[in-house]
N, C-alpha and C. Protein backbone atom coordinates (compact mmCIF):
# COMPACT_ATOMS: atom_id res chain seq x y z
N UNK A 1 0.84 -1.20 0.00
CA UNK A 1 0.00 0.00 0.00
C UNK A 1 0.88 1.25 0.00
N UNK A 2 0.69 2.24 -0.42
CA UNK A 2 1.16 3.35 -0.86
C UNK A 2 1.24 4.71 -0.07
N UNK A 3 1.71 4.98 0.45
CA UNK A 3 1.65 6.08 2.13
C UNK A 3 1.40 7.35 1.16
N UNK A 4 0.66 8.01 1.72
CA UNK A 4 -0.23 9.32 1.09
C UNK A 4 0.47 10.27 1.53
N UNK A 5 1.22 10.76 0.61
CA UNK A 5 1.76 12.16 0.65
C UNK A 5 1.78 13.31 2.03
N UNK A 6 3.00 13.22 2.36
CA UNK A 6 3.19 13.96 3.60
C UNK A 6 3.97 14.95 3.45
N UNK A 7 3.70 16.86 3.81
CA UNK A 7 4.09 17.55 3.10
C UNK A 7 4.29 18.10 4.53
N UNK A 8 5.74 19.14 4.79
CA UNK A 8 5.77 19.71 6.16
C UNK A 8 5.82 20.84 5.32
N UNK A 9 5.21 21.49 6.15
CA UNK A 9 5.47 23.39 5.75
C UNK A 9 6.36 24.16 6.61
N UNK A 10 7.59 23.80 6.57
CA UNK A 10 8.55 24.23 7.62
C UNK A 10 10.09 23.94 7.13
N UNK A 11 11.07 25.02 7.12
CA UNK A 11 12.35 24.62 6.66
C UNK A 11 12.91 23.95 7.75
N UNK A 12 12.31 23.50 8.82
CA UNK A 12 13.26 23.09 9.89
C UNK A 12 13.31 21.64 10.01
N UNK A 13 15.09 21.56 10.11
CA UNK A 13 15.54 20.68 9.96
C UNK A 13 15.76 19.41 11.20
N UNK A 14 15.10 20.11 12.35
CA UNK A 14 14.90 19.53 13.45
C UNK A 14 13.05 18.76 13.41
N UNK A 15 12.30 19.77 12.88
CA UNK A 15 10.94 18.94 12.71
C UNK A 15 11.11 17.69 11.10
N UNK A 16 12.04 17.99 10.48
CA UNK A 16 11.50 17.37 9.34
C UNK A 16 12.87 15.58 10.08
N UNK A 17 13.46 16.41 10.88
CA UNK A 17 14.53 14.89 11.45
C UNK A 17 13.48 14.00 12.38
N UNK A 18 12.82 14.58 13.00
CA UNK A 18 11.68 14.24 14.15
C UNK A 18 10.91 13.16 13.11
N UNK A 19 10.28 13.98 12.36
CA UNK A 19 9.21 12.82 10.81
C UNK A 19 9.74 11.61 10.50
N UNK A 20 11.03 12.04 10.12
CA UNK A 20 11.81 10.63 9.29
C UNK A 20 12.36 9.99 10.21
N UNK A 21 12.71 10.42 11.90
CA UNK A 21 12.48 8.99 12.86
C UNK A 21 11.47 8.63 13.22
N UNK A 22 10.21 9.24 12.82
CA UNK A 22 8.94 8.61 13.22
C UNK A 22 8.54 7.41 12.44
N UNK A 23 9.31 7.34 11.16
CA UNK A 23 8.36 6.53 9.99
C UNK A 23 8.62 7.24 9.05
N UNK A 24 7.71 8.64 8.57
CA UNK A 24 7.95 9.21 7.60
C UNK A 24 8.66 9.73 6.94
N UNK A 25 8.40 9.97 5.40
CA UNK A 25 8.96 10.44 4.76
C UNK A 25 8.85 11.86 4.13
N UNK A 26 8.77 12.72 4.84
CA UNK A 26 7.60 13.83 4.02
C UNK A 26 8.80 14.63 3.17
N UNK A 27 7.58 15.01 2.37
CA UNK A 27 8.52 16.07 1.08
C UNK A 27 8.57 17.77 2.08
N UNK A 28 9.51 18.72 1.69
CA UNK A 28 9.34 20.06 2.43
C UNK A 28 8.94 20.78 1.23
N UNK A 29 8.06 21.59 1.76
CA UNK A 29 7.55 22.87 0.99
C UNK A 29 7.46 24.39 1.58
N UNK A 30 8.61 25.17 1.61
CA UNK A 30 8.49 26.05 2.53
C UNK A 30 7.54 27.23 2.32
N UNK A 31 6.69 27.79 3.05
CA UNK A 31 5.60 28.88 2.99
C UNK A 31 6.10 29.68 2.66
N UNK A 32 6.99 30.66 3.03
CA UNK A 32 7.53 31.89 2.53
C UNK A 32 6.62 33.16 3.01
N UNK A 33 5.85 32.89 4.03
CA UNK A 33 4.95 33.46 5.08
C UNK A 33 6.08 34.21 6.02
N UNK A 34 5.46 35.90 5.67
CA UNK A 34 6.05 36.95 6.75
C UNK A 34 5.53 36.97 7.86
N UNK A 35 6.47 36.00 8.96
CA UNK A 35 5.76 35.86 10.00
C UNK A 35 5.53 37.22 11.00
N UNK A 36 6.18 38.37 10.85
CA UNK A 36 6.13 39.12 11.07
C UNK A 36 4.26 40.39 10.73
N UNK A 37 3.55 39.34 10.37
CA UNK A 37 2.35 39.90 9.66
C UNK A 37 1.36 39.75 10.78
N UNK A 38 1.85 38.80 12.08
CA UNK A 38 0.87 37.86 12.35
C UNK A 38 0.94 38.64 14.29
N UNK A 39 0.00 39.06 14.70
CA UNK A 39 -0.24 39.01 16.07
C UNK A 39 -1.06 38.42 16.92
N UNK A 40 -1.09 38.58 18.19
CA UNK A 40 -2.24 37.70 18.70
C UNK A 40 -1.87 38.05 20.45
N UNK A 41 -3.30 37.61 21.07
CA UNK A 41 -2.89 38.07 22.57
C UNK A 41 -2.18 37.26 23.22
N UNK A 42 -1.97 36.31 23.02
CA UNK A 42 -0.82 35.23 23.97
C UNK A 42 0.08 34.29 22.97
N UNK A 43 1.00 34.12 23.44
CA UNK A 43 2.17 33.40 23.01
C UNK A 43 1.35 32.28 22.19
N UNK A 44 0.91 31.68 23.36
CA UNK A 44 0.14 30.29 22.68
C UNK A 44 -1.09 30.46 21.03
N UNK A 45 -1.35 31.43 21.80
CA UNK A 45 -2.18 32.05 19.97
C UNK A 45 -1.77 32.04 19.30
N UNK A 46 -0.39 32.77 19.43
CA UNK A 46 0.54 33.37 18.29
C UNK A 46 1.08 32.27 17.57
N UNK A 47 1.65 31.33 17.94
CA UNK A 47 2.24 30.11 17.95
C UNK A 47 0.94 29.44 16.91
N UNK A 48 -0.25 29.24 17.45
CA UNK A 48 -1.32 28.47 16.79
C UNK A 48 -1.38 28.87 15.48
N UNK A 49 -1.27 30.87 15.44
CA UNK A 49 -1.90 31.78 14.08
C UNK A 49 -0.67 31.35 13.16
N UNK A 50 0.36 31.24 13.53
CA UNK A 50 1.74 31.29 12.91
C UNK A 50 1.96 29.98 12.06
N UNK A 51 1.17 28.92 12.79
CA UNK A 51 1.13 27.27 12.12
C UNK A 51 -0.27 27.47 11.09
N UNK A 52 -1.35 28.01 11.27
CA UNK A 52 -2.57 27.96 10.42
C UNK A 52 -2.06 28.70 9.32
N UNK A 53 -1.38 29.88 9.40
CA UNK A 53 -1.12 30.59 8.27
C UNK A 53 -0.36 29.92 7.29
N UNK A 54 1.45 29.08 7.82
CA UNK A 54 1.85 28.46 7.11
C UNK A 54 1.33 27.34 6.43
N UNK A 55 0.37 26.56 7.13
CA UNK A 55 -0.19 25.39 6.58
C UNK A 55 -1.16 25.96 5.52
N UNK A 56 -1.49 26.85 5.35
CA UNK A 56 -2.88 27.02 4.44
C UNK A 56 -2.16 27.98 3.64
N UNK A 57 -0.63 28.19 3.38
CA UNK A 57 -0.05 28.67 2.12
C UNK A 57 0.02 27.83 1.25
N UNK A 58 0.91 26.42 1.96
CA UNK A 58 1.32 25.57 1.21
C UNK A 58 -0.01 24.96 0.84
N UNK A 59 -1.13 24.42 1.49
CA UNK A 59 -2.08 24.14 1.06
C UNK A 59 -2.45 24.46 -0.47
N UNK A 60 -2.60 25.70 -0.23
CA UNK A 60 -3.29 26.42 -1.53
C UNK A 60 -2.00 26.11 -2.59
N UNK A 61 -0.91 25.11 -2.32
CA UNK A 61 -0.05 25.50 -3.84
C UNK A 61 -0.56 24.52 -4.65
N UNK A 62 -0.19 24.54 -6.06
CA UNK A 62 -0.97 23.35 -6.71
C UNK A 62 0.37 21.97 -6.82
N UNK A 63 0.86 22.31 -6.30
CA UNK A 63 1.84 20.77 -5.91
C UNK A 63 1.44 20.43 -4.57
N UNK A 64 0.90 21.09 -3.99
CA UNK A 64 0.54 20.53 -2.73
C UNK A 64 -1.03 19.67 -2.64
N UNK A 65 -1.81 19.10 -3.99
CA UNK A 65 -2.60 18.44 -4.53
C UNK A 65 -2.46 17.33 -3.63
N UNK A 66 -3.94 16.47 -3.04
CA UNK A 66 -4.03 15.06 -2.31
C UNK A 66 -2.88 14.91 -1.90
N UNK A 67 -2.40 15.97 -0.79
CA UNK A 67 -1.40 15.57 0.55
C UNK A 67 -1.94 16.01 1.47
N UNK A 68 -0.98 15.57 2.67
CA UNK A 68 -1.72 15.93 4.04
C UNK A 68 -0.42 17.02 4.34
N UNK A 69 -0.42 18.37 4.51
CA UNK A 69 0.22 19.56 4.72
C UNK A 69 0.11 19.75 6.25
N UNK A 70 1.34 19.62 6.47
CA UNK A 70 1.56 19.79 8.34
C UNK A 70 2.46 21.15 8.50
N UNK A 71 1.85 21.91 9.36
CA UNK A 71 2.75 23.68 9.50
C UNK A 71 2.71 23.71 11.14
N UNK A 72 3.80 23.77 11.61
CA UNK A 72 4.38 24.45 12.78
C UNK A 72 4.86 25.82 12.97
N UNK A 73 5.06 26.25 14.38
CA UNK A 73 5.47 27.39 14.78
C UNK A 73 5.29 27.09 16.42
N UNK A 74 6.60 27.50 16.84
CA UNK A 74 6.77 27.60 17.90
C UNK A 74 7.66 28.63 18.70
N UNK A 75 6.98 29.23 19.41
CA UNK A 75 7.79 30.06 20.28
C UNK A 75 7.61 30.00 22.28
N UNK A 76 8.60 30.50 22.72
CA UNK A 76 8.62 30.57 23.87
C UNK A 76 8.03 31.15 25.00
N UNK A 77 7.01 31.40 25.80
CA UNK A 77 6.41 31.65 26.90
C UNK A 77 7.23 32.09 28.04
N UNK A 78 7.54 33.41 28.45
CA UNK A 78 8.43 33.90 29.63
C UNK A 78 7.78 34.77 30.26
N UNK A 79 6.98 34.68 31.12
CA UNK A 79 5.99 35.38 31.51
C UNK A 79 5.07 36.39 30.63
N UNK A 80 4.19 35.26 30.04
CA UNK A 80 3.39 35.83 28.90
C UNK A 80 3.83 37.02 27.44
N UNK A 81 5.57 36.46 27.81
CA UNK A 81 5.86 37.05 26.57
C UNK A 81 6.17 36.10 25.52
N UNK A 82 6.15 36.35 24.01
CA UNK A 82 6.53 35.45 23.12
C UNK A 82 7.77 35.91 22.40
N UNK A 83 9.01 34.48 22.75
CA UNK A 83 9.70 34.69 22.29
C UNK A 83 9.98 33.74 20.87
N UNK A 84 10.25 34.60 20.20
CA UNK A 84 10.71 33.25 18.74
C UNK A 84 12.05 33.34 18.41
N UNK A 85 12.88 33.34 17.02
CA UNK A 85 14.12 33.62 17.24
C UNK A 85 14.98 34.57 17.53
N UNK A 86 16.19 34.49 17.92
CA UNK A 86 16.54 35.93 18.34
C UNK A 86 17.35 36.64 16.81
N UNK A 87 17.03 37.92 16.92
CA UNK A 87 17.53 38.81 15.53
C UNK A 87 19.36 38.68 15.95
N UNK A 88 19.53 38.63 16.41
CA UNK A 88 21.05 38.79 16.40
C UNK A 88 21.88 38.32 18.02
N UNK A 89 23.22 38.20 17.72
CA UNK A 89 24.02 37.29 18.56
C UNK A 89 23.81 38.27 20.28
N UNK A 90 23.26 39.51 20.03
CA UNK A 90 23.25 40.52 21.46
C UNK A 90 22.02 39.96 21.41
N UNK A 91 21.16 40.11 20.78
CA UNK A 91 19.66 39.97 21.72
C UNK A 91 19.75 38.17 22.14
N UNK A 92 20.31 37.22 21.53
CA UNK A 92 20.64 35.91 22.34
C UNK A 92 21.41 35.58 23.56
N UNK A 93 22.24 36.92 23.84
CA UNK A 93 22.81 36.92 25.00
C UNK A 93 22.01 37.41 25.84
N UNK A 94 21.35 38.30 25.73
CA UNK A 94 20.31 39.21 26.98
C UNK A 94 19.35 37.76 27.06
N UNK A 95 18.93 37.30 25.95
CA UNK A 95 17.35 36.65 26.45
C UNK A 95 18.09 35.37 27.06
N UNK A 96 19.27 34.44 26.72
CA UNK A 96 19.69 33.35 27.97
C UNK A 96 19.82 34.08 29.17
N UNK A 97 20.27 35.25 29.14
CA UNK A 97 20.49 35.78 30.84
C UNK A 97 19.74 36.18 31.67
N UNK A 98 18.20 36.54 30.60
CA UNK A 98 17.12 36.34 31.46
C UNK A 98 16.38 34.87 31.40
N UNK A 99 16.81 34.16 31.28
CA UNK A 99 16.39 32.95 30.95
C UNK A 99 16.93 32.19 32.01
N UNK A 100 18.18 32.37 32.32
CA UNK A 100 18.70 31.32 33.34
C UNK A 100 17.96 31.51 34.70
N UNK A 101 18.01 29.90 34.92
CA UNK A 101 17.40 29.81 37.06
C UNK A 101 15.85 29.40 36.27
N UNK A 102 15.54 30.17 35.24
CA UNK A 102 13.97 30.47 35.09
C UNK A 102 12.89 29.35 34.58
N UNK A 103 11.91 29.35 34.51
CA UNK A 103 10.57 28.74 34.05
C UNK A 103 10.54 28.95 32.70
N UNK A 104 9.98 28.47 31.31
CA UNK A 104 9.33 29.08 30.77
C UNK A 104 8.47 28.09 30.03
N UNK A 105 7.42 27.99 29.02
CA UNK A 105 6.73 27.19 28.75
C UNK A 105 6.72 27.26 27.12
N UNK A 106 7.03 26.43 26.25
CA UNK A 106 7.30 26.05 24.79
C UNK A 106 6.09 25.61 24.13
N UNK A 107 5.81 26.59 23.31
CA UNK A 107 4.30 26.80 22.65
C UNK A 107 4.38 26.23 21.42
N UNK A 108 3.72 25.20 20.78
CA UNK A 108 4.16 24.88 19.45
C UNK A 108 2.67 24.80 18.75
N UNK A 109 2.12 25.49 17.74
CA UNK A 109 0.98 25.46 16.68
C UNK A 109 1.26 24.31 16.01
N UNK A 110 0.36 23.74 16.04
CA UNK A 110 0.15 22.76 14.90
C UNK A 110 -1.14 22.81 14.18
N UNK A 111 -0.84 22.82 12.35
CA UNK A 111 -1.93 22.96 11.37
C UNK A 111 -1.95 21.72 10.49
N UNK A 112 -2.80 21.06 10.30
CA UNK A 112 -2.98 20.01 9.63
C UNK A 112 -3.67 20.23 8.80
N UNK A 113 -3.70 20.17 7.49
CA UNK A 113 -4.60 20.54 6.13
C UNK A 113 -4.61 18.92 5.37
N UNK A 114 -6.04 18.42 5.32
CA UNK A 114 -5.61 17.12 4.26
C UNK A 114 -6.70 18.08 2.43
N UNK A 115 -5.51 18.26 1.70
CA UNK A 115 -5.73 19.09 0.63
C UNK A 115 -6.44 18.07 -0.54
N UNK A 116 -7.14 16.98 0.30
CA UNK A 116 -7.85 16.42 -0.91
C UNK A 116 -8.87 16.85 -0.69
N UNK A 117 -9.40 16.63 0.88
CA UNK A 117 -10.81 17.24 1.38
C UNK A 117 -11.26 18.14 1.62
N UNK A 118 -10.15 19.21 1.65
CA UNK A 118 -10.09 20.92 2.01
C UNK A 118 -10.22 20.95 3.34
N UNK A 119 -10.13 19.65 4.35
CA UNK A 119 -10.55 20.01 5.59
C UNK A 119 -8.84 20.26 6.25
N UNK A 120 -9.68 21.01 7.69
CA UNK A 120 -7.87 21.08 8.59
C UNK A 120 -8.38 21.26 10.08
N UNK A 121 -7.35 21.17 10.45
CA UNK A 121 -7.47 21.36 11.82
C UNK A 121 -6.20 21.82 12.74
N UNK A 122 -6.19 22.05 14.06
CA UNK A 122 -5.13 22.60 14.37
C UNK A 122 -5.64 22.45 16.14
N UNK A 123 -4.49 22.53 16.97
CA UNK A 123 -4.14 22.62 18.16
C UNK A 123 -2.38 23.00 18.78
N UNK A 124 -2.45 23.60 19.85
CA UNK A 124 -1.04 23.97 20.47
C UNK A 124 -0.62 22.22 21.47
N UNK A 125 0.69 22.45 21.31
CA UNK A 125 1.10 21.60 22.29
C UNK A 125 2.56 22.27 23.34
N UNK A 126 1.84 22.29 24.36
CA UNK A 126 2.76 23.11 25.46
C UNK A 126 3.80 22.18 26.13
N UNK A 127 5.04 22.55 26.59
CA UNK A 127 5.78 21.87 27.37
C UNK A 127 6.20 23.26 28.34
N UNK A 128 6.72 22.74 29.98
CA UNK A 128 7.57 23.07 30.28
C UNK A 128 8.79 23.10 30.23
N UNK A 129 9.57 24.09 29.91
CA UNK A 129 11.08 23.99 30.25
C UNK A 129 11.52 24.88 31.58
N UNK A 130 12.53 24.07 32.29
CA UNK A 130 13.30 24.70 33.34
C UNK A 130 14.69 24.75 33.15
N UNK A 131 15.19 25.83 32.85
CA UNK A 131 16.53 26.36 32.59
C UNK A 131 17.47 26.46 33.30
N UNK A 132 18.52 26.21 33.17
CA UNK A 132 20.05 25.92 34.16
C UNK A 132 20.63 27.14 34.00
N UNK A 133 21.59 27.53 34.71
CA UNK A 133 22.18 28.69 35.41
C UNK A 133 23.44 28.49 34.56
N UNK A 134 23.49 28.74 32.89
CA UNK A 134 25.00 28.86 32.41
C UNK A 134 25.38 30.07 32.90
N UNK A 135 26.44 30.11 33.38
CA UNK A 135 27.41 31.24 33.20
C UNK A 135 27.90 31.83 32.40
N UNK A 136 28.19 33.67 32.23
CA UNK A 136 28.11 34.35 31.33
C UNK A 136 29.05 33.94 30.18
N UNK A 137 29.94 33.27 30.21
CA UNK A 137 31.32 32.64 29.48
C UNK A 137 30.53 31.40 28.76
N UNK A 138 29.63 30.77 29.48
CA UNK A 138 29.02 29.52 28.51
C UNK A 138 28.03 30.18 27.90
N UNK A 139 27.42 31.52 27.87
CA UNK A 139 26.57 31.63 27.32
C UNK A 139 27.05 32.04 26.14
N UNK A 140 27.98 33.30 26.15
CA UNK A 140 29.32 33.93 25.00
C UNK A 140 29.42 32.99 24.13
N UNK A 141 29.93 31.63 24.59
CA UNK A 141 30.52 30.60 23.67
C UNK A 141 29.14 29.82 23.48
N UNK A 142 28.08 29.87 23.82
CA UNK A 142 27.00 29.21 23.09
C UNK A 142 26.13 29.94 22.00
N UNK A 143 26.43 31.31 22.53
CA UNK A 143 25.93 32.15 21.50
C UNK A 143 26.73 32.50 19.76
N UNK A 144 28.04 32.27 20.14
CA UNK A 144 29.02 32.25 19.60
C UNK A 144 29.23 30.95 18.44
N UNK A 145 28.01 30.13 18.93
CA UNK A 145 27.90 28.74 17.58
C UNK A 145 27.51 28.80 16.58
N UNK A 146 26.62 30.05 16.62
CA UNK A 146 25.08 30.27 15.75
C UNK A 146 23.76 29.60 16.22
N UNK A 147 24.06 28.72 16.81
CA UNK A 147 22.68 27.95 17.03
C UNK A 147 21.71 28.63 17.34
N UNK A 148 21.56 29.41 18.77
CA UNK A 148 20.63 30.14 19.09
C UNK A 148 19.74 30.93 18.17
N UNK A 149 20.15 31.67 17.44
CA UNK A 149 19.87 32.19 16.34
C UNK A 149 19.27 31.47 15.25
N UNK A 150 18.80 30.34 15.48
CA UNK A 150 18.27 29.74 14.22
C UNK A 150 17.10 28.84 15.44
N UNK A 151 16.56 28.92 16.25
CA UNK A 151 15.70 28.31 17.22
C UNK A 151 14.67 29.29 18.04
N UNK A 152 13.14 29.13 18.13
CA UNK A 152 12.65 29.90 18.78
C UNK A 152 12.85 29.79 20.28
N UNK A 153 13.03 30.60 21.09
CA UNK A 153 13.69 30.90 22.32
C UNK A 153 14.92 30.59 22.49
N UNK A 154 15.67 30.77 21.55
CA UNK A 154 17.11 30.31 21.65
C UNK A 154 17.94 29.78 22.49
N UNK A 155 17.46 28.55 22.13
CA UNK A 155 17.72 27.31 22.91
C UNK A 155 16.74 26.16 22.24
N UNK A 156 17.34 24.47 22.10
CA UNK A 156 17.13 23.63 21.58
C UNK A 156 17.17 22.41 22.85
N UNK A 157 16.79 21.45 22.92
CA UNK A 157 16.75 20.06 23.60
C UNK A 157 17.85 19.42 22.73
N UNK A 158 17.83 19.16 20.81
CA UNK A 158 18.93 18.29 20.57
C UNK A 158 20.12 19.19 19.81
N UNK A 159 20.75 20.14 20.64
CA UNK A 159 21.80 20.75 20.26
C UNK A 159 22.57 21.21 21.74
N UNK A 160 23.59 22.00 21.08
CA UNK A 160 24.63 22.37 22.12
C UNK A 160 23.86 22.91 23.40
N UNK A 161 22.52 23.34 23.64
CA UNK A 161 22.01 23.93 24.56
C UNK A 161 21.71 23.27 25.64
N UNK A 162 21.56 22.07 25.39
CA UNK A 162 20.94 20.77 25.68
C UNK A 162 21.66 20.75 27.37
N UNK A 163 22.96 21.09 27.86
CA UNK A 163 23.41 20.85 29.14
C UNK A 163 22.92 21.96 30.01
N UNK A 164 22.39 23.06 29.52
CA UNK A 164 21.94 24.33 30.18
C UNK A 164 20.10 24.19 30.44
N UNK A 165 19.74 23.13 30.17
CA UNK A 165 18.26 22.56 30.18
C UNK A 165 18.22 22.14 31.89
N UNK A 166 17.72 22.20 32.24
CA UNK A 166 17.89 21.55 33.71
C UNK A 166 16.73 20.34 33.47
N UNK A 167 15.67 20.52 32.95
CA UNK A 167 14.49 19.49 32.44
C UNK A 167 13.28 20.34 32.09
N UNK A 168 12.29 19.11 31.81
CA UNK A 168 11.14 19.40 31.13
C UNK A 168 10.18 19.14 31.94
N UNK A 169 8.44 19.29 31.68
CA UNK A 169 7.73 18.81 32.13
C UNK A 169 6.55 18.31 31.17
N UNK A 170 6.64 17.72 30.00
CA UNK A 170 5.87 17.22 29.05
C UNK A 170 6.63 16.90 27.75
N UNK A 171 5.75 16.79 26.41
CA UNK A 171 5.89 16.24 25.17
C UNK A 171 8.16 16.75 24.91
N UNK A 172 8.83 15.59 24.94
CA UNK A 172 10.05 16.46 24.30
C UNK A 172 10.43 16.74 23.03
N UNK A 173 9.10 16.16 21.95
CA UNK A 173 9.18 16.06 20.68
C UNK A 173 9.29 17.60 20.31
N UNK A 174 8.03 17.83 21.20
CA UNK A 174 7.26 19.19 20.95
C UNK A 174 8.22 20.42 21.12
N UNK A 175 9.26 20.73 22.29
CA UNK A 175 10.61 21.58 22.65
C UNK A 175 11.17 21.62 21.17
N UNK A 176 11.54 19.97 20.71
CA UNK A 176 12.47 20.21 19.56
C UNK A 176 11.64 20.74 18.34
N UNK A 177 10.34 20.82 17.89
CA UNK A 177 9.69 21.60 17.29
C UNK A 177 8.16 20.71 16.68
N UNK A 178 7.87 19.94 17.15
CA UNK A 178 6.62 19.06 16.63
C UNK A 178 6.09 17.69 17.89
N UNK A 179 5.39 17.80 18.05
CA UNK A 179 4.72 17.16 18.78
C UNK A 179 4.18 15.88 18.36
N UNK A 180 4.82 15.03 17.98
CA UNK A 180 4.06 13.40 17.48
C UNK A 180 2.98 12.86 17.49
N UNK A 181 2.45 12.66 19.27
CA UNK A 181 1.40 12.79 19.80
C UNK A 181 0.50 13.94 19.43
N UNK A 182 0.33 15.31 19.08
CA UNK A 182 -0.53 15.85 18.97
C UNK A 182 -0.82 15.52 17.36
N UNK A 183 0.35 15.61 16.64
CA UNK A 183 0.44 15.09 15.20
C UNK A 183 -0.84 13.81 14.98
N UNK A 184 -0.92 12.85 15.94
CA UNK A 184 -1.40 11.79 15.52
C UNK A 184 -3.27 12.39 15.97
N UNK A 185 -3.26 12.96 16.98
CA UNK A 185 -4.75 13.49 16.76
C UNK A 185 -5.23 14.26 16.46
N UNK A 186 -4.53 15.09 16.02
CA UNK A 186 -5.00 15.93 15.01
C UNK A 186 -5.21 14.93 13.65
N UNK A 187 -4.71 14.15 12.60
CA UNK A 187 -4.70 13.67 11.84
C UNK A 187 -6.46 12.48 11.89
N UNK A 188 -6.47 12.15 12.99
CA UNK A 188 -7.72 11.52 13.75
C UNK A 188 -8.80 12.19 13.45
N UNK A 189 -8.86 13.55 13.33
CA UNK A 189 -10.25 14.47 13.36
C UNK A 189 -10.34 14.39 12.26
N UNK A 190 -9.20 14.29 11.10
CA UNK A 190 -9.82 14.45 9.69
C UNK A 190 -9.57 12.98 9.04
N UNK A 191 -9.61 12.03 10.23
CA UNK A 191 -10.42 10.52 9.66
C UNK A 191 -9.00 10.03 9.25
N UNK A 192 -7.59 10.27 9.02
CA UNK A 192 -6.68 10.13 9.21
C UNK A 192 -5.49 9.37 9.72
N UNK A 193 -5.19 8.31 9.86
CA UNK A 193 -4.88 6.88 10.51
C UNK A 193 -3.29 7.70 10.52
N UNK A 194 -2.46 7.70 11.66
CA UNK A 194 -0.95 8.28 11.84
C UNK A 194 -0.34 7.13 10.51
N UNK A 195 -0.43 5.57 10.77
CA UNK A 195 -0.36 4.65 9.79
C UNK A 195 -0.18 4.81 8.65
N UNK A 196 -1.06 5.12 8.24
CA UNK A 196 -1.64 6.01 6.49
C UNK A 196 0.04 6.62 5.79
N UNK A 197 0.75 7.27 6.85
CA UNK A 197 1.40 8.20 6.51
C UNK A 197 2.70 7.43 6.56
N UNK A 198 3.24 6.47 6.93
CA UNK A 198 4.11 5.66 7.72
C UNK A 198 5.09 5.53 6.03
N UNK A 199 6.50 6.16 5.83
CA UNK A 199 7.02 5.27 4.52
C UNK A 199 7.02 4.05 4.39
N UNK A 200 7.43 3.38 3.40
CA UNK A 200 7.17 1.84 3.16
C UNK A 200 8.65 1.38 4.20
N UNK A 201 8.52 0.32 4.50
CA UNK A 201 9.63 -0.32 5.34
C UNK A 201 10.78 -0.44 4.31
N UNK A 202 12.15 -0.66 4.84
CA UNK A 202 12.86 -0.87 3.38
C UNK A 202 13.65 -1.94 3.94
């Protein structure tokens, strides 16, 4: 049987690594959505508006015909502020240094479009993160990788950041940028078997 077209709407190379250890194989189609267009009253909104918008670009492309189009967005929760990536290597140093010791909670949108039926759906999946106390010298030299700069709240679970994590309190798919579990019920509402999507074994 033939696994039905799985399309991520996301250049990230951490959600599309997440897919292809799940099973899948999905093709990328990036939105090209100014996320900068998009507001909303809480992090967690923002995060939701930011995944509906990308998913229902790629939707509408005409290569994106009888697939199932999955769009993320995730940003960070620090006392009801939203953080996404940082613009440059100074604003990644200020936001770990208010970051360390601290709480914050990892907001991720998820949009599911199956573009045969026109139907979609969407939900957030939240985690806690609790942050470790790097010191200003580990932060210099973590900022100093690039990484930060390419991650919303700059900071990652499977990269160099990973020892300055102190732990979590839910989904860890979801931190690194996609949520599996929410993936699979969302896909459920639009009649959707996670299965369906699975590449062929090789």
């Amino acid at each position: 049987m033939t696994a039905r077209r799985l399309i991520l709407a996301s250049q990230s190379p951490a959600r599309l690594a997440l897919l292809k250890q799940a099973g899948f194989a999905p093709e990328v189609i990036v939105s090209g959505f100014d996320e900068d267009a998009v507001t909303a009253p809480t992090p967690a909104e923002l995060a939701l508006a930011l995944a509906e918008a990308k998913a229902s670009v790629v939707a509408a492309r005409p290569d994106a015909r009888d697939a199932i189009v999955v769009g993320c967005d995730s940003v960070l929760d620090l006392d009801g502020e939203a953080l996404g990536k940082p613009a440059d290597a100074e604003e990644a140093t200020a936001r770990w240094k208010a970051m360390r010791g601290r709480v914050g909670t990892l907001q991720t949108g998820h949009c599911v479009y199956d573009t045969t039926s026109g139907r979609y759906t969407s939900g957030t999946a939240s985690t806690v993160v609790r942050f470790g106390e790097p010191s200003d010298e580990e932060i210099a030299a973590y900022v100093a990788t690039g990484e930060p700069l390419h991650v919303a709240g700059a900071f990652t679970l499977d990269g160099r950041s990973a020892p300055f994590i102190d732990g979590i309190d839910g989904d860890h798919g979801n931190v690194i940028g996609l949520s599996l579990p929410l993936l699979r019920r969302l896909l459920a509402r639009l009649g959707v078997g996670v299965t369906e999507l699975w590449a062929p074994a090789s």
